[in-house]
Protein backbone atom coordinates (compact mmCIF):
# COMPACT_ATOMS: atom_id res chain seq x y z
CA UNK A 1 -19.40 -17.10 -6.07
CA UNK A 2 -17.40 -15.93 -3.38
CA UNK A 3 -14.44 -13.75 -5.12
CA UNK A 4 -13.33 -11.95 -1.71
CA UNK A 5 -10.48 -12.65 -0.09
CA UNK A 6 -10.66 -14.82 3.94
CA UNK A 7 -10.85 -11.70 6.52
CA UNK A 8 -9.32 -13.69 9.97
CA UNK A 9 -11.80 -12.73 12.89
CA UNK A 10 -9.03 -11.10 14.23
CA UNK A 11 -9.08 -9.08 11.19
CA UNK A 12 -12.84 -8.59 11.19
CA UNK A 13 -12.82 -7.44 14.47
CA UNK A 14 -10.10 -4.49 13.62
CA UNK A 15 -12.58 -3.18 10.59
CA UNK A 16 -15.28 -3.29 13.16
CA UNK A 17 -13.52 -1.22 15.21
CA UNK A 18 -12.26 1.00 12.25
CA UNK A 19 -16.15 1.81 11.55
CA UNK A 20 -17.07 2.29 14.86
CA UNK A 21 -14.04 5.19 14.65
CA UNK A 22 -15.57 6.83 12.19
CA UNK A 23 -13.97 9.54 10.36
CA UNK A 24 -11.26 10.26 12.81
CA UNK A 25 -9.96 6.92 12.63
CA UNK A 26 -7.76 5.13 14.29
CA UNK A 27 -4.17 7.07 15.46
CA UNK A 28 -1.08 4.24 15.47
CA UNK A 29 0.97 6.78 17.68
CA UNK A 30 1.93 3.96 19.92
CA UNK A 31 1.80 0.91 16.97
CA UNK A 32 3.89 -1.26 19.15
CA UNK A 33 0.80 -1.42 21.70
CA UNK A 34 -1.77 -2.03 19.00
CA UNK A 35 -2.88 -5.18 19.19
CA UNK A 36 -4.47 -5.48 15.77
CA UNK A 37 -0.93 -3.78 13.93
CA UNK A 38 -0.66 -6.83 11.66
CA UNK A 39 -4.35 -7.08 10.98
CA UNK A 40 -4.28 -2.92 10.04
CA UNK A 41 -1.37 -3.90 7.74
CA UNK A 42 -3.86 -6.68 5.97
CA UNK A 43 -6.62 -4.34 5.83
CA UNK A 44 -4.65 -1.79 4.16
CA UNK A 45 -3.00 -3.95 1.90
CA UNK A 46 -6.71 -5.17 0.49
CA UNK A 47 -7.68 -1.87 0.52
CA UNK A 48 -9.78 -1.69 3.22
CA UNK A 49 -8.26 0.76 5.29
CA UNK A 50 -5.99 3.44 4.29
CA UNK A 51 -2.90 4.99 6.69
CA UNK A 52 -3.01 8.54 6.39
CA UNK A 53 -0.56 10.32 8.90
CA UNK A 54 -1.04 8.91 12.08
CA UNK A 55 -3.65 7.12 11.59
CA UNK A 56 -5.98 4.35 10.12
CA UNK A 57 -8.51 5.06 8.48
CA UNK A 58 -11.64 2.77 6.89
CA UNK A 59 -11.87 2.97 3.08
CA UNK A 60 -15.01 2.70 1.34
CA UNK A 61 -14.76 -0.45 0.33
CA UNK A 62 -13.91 -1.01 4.06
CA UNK A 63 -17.43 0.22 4.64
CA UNK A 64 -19.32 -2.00 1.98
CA UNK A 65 -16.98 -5.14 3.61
CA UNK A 66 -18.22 -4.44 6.94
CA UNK A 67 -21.85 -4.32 5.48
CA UNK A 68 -21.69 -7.72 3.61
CA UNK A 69 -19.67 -9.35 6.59
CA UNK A 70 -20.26 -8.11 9.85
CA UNK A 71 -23.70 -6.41 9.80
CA UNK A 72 -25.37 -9.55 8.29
CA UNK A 73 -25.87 -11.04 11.41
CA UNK A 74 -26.70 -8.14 13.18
C-alpha cells in the first residue's frame, strides 16, 4: 500500500533538480526568483530536503524518493 504522501510534478521536478545539485545544493539567495520556492517549502516540510544556510539541500530520504519515483521510469 501506498503510505507516501502526493509529490505535485511541480514538486517532483524541484527534487529532481535537488539531486542533480548534488551536495552543494541549491542556494535561495534570490528566493523571490525561484520558481519552485513553494515546492522547496513542501519538500522540506516532508523531509525531503533540508535548508541549511543559503541553501537547499536533498535529504536522504530525498534521495530514496527520487529512486522510487522518478528513476523508475528511467
Amino acid at each position: 500500500m501506498w503510505n507516501e504522501p502526493y509529490l505535485e510534478t511541480c514538486c517532483r521536478s524541484a527534487l529532481h533538480r535537488l539531486r542533480l545539485c548534488g551536495g552543494s545544493g541549491r542556494p535561495d539567495a534570490h528566493r523571490e526568483e525561484l520558481k519552485d520556492a513553494r515546492c522547496l517549502d513542501r519538500l522540506r516540510e516532508l523531509g525531503l530536503a533540508e535548508h541549511q544556510g543559503d541553501r537547499y539541500r536533498i535529504t536522504p530520504a530525498g534521495q530514496a524518493r527520487h529512486q522510487l519515483e522518478i528513476m523508475k521510469s528511467a
